[in-house]
Protein backbone atom coordinates (compact mmCIF):
# COMPACT_ATOMS: atom_id res chain seq x y z
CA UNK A 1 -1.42 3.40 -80.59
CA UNK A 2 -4.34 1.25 -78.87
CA UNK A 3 -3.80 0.34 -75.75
CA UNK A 4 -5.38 -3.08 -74.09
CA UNK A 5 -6.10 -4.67 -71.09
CA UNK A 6 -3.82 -7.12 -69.38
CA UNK A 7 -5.74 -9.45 -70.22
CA UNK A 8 -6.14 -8.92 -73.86
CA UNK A 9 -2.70 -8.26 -74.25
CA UNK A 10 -2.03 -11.90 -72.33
CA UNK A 11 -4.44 -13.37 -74.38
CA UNK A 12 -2.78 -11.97 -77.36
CA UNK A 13 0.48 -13.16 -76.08
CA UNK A 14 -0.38 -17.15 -75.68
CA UNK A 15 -1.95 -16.97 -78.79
CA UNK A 16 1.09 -15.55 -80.54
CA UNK A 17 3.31 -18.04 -78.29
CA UNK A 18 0.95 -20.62 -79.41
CA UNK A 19 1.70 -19.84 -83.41
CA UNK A 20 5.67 -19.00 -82.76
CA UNK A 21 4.96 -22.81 -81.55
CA UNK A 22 3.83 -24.25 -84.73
CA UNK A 23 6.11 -22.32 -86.94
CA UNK A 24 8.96 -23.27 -84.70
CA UNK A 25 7.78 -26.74 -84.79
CA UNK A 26 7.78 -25.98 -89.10
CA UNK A 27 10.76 -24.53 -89.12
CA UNK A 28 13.24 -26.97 -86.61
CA UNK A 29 16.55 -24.88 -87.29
CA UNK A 30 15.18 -22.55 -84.76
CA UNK A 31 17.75 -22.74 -81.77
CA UNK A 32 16.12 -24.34 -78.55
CA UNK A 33 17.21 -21.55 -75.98
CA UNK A 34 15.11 -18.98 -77.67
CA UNK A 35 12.10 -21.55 -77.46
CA UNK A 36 13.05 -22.08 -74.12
CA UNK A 37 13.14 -18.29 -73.28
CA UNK A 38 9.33 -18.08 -74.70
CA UNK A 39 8.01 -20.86 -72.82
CA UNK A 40 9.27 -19.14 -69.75
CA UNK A 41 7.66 -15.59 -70.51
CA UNK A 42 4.58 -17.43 -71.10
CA UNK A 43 4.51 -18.59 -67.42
CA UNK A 44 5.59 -15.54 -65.82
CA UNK A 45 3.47 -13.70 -67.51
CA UNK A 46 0.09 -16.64 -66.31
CA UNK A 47 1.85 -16.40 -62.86
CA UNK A 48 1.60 -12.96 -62.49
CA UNK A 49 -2.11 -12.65 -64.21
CA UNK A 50 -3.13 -15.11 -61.42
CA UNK A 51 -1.46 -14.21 -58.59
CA UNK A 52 0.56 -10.70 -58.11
CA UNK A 53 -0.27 -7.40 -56.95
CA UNK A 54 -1.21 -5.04 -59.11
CA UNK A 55 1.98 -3.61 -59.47
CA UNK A 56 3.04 -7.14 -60.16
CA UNK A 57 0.68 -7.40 -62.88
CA UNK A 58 2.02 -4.02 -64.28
CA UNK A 59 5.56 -5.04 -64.01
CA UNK A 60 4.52 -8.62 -65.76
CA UNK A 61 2.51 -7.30 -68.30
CA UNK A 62 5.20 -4.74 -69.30
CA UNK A 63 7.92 -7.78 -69.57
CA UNK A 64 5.48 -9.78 -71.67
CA UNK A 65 5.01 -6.26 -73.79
CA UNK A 66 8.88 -6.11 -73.92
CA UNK A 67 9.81 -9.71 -74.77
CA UNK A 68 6.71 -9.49 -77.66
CA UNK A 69 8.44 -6.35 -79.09
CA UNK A 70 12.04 -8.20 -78.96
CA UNK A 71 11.05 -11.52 -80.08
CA UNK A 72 11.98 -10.93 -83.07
CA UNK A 73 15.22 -9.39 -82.42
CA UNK A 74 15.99 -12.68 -79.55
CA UNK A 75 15.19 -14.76 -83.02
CA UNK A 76 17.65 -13.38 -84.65
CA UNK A 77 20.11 -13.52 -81.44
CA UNK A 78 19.78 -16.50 -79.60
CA UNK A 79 22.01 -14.91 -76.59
CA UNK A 80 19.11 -12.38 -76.05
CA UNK A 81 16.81 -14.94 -74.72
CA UNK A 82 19.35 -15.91 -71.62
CA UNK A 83 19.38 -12.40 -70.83
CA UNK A 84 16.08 -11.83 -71.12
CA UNK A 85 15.15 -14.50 -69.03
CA UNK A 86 18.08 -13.96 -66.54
CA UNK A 87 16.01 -10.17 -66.32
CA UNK A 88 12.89 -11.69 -65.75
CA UNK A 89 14.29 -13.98 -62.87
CA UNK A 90 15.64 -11.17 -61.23
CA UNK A 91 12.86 -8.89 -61.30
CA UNK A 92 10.22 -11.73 -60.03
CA UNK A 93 13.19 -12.98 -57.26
CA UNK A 94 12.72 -9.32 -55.89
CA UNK A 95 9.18 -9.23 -55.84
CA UNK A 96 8.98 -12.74 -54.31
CA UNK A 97 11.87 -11.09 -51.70
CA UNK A 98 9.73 -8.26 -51.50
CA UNK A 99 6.77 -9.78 -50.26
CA UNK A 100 8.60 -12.40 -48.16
CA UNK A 101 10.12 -8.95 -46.66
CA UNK A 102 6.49 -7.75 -45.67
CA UNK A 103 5.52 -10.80 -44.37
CA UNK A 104 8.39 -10.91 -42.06
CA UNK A 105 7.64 -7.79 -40.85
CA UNK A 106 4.40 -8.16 -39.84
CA UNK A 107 4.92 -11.16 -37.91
CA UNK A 108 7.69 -9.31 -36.44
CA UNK A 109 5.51 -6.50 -35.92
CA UNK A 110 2.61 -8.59 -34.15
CA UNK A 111 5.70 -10.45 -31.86
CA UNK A 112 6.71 -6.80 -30.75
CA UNK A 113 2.82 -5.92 -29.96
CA UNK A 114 2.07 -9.65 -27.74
CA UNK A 115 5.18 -8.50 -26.11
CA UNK A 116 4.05 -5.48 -25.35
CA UNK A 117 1.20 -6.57 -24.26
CA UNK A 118 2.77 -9.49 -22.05
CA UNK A 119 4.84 -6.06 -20.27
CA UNK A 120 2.38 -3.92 -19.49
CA UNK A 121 0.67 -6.94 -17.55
CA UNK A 122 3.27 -7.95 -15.55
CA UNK A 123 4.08 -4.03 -14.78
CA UNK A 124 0.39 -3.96 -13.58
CA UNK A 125 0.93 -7.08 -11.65
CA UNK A 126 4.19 -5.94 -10.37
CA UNK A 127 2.35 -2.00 -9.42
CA UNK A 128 -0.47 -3.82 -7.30
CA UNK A 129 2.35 -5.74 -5.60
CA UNK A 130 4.30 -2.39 -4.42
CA UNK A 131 1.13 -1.18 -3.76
CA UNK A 132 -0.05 -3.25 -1.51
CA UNK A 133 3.65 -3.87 0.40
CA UNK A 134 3.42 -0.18 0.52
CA UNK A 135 -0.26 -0.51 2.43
CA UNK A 136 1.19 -2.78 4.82
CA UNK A 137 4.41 -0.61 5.54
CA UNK A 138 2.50 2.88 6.57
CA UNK A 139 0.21 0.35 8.75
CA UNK A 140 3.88 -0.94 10.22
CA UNK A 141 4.85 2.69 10.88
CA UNK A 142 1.95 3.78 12.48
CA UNK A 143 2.48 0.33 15.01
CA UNK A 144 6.03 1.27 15.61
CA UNK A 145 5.31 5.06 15.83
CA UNK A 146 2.80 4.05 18.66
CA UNK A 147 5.13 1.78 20.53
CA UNK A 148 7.79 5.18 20.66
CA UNK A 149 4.72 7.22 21.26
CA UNK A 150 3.98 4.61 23.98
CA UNK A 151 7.81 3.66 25.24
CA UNK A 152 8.15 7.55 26.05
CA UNK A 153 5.60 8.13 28.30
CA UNK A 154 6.29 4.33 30.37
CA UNK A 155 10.03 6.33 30.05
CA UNK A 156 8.98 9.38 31.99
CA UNK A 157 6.51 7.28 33.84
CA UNK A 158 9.65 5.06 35.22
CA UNK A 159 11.74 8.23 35.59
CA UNK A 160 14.25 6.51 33.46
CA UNK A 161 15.80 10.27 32.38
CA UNK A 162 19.67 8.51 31.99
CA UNK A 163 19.46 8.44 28.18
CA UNK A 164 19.14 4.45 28.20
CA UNK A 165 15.81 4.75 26.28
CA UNK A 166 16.46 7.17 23.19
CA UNK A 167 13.24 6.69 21.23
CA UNK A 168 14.78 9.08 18.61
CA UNK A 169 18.02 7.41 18.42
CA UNK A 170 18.80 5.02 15.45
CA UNK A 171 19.39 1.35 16.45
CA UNK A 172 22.90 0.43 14.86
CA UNK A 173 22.47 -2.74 12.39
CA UNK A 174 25.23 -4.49 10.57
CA UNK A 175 26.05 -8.24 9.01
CA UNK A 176 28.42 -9.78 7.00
CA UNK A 177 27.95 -10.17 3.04
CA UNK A 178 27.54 -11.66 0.32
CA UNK A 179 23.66 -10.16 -0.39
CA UNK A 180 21.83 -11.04 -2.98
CA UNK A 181 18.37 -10.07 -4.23
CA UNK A 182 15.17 -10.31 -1.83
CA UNK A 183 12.52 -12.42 -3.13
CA UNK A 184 8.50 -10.79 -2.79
CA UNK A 185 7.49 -13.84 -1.11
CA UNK A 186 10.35 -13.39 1.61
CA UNK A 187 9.48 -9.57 1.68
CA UNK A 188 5.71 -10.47 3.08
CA UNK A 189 6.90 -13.59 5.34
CA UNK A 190 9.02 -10.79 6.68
CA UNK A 191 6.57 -8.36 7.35
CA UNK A 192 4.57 -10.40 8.55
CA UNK A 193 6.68 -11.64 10.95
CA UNK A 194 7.65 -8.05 12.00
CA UNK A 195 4.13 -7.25 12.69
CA UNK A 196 3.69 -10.01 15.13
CA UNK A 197 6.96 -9.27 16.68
CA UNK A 198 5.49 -5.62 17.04
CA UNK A 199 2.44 -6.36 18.16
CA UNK A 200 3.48 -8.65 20.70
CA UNK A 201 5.59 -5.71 22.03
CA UNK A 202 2.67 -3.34 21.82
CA UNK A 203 0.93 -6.08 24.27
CA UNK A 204 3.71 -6.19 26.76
CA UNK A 205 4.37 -2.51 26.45
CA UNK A 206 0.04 -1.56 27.08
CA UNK A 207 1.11 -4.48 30.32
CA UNK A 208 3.78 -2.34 31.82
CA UNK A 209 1.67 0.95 31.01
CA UNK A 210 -0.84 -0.04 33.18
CA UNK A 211 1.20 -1.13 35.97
CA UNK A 212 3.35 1.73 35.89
CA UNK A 213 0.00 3.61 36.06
CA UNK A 214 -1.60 1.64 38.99
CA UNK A 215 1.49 1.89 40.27
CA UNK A 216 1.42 5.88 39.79
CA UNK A 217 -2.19 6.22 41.38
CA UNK A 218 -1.24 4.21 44.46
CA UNK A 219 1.92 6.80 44.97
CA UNK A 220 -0.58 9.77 44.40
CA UNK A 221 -2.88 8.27 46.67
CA UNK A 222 -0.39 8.23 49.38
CA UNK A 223 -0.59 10.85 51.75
CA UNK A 224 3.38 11.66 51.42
CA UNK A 225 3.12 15.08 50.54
CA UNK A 226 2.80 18.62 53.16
CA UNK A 227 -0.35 20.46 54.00
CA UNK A 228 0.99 23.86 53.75
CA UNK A 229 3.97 25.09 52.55
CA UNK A 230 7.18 26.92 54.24
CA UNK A 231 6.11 25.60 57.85
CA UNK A 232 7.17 23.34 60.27
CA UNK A 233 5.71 20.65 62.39
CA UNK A 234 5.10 22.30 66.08
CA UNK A 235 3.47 18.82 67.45
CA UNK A 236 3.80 15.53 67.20
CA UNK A 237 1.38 12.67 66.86
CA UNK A 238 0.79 10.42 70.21
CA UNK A 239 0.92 11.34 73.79
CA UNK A 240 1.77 15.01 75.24
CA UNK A 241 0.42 17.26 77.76
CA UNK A 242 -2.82 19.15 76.95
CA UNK A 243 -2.47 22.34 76.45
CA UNK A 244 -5.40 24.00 77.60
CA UNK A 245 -6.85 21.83 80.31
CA UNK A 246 -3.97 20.01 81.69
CA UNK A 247 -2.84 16.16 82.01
CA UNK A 248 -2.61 13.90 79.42
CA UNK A 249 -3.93 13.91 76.26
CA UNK A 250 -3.26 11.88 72.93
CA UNK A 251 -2.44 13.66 69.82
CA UNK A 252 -3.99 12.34 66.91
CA UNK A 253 -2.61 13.87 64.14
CA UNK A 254 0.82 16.42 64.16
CA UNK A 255 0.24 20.29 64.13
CA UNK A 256 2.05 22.86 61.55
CA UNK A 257 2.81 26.51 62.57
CA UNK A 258 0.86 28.70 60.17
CA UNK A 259 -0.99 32.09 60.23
CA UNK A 260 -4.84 32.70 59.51
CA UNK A 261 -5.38 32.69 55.86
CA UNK A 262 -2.16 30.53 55.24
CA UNK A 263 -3.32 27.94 52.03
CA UNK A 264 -4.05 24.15 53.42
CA UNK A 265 -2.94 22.15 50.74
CA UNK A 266 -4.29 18.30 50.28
CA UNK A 267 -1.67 15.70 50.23
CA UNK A 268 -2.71 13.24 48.00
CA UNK A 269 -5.60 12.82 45.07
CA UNK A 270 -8.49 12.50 45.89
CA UNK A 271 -12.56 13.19 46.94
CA UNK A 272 -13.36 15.48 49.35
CA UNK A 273 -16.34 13.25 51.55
CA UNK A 274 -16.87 16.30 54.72
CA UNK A 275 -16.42 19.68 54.54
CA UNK A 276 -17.80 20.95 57.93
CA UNK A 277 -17.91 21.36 61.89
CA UNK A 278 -16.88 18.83 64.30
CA UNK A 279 -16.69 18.98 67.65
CA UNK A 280 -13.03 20.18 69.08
CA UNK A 281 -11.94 20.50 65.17
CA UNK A 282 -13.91 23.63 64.40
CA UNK A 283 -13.89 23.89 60.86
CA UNK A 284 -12.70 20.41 59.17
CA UNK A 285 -12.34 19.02 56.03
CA UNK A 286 -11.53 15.22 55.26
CA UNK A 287 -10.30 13.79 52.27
CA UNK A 288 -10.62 9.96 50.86
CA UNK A 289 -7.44 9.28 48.61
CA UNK A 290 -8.23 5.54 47.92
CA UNK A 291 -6.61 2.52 49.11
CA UNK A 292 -7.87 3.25 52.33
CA UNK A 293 -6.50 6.63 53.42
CA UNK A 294 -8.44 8.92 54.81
CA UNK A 295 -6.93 12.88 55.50
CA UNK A 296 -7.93 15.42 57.96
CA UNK A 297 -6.89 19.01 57.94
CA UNK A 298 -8.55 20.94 61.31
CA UNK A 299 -9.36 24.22 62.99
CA UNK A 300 -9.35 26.11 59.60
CA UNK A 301 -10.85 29.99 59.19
CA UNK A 302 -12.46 28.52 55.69
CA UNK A 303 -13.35 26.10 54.08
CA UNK A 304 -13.00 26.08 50.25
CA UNK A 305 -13.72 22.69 49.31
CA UNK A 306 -17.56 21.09 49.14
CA UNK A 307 -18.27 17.29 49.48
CA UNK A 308 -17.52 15.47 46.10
CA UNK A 309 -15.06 17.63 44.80
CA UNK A 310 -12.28 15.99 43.36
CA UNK A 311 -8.80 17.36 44.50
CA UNK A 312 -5.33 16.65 43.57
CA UNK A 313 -2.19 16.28 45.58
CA UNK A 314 -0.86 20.17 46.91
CA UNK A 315 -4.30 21.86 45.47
CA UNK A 316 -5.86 24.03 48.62
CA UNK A 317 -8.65 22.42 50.58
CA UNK A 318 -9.27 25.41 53.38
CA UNK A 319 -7.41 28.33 54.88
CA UNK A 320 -5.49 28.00 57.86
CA UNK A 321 -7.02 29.40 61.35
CA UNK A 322 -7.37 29.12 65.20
CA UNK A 323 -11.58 27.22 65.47
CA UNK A 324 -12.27 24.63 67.99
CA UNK A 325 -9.94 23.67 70.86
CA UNK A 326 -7.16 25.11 70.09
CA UNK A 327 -5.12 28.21 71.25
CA UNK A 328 -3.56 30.02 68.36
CA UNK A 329 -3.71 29.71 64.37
CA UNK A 330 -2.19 25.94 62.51
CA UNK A 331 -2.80 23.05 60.80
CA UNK A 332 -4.02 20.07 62.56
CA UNK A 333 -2.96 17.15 60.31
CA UNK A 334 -4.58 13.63 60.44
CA UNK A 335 -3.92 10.46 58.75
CA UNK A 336 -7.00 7.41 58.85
CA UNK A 337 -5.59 4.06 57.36
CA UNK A 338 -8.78 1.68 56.86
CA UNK A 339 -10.64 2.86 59.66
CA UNK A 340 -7.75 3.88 62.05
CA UNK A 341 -5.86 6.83 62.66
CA UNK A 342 -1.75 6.24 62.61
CA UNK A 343 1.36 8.67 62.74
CA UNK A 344 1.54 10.93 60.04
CA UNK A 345 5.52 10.74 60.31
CA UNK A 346 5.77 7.65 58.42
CA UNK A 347 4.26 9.86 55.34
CA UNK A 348 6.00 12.78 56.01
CA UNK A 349 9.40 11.54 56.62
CA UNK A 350 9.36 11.03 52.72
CA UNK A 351 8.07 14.88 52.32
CA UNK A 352 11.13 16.12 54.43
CA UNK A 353 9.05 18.35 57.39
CA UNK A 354 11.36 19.93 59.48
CA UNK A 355 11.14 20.17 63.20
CA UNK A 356 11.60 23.94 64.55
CA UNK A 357 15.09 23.46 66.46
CA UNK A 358 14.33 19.48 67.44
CA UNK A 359 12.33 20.91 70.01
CA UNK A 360 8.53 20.63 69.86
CA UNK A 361 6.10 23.56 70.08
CA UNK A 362 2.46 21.98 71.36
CA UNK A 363 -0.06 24.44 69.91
CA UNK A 364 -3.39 22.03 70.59
């Protein structure tokens, strides 16, 4: 059997169609639906020459093949011809469906991938914006976890140990509903505006901080607390007798019972500005707290303390001891306000020194 081309075979076709023509045209008792079935195969079979796949053209050429073969039987039967065209409809109605199919799909297919697209854009968008809320919440944090850092220390500053300031306590919130969904925009104006508020604290808070700590150097500057320890005052500050030459004398500072050796503590922070011998102290050392208070702690054994040391309030400046004008070991205690020397007792009183039986024991 030879086999040709589609072409050939097509060519071979119209040319047939072309002479079942003219002999149907000779011989006019040939029924018109058969006719009408060739005609019809003829332009399937140029449609799908032209314009079909190649399985198309396969399917085509083997329908032409077919309807040459049965021509002669669809002559004899003109009910054939319906069918055979009916078969031909339906085979090039699910090829056109076929490719209308594909078509659909990749439209469908390129819809899915825009959308994709469009998705991963706006999750991007939508990452950067967490991100950067999250930036400015650990920057919030670290604000708020300065101002407890911060509200602490003013707390023990203040001596405010009743509980009212729990730093570490959470502040009870509540409201009233309906709630809906919190736009991003109103997220930021909110931070925003909780970051001022913050900060605003932070300045008032870094205020208070500094006054309670001006406030903390002037009490440590005050010469309120004892020059040595588990003693008693044995002389007051003004006028007494003198105790070694007789008469009247005034008493400049008030005098502690201690033993040689005993610690002499400072009251107050501050410089040491003489560490020395004066005349009627023996061995003396002063001490400048500040606001204008000078201390003086006399007739010590030692000295133990140089000029321009720093010293804070019950560290040991000398050890107690009997030099200079006096007649037995203590602590001569002195207190200079701007320039002039006043009664210790005023500074003391808030120390608590005792007095040995209400009586007082002059020692010089």
């Amino acid at each position: 059997m030879t086999v040709h081309s589609f072409e050939e075979n097509t060519q071979h076709r119209t040319d047939a169609d072309d002479q079942s023509q003219a002999q149907g045209a000779a011989h006019p008792h040939r029924p018109p639906a058969l006719l009408l079935a060739q005609h019809h195969m003829r332009v399937a079979a140029h449609t799908l020459a032209r314009g079909c796949t190649t399985s198309a053209r396969r399917i085509g050429a083997f329908l032409v093949e077919t309807g040459h073969r049965g021509r002669i039987a669809m002559q004899a039967r003109p009910g054939m011809a319906a069918i055979a065209l009916v078969t031909i409809g339906v085979g090039l109605g699910a090829i056109g469906d076929g490719l209308v199919r594909d078509l659909h799909h990749d439209r469908l297919k390129v819809a899915v991938q825009e959308q994709e697209r469009t998705l991963e854009a706006t999750r991007r968008e939508a990452q950067r914006e967490v991100n950067a809320l999250a930036a400015r919440m650990a920057e919030l944090q670290a604000e708020a976890n300065r101002l407890n850092a911060l509200g602490e220390r003013l707390t023990r500053a203040a001596q405010l140990g009743d509980g009212e300031f729990d730093f570490d306590k959470p502040v009870g919130i509540g409201g009233a509903g309906p709630v809906s969904d919190m736009q991003a925009r109103a997220l930021r104006d909110g931070m925003s505006g909780l970051d001022a508020q913050l900060r605003h604290s932070g300045n008032q808070l870094s205020v208070l901080e500094a006054l309670l700590f001006n406030r903390e150097l002037d009490r440590s500057s005050l010469p309120t607390g004892l020059p040595i320890q588990q003693s008693y005052i044995t002389s007051n500050f003004g006028y007494r007798a003198d105790p070694l030459g007789g008469g009247s004398q005034f008493h400049k500072g008030v005098d502690f019972e201690a033993n040689t050796g005993d610690p002499v503590l400072t009251v107050a922070d501050g410089v040491v500005t003489y560490s020395g011998v004066r005349s009627g102290y023996g061995n003396v050392i002063e001490v400048d707290h500040g606001n204008g208070y000078v201390t003086r702690y006399a007739h010590n054994s030692r000295l133990t303390r140089q000029v321009g040391d720093l010293v804070r309030r019950g560290e040991e400046v000398a050890k107690a001891g009997s030099t200079g004008r006096s007649t037995g070991a203590h602590v001569h205690f002195e207190v200079w306000e701007n320039g002039v020397v006043v009664n210790p007792a005023q500074f003391l009183g808030q120390a608590g020194a005792p007095v040995a039986g209400g009586k007082v024991v002059t020692r010089g």
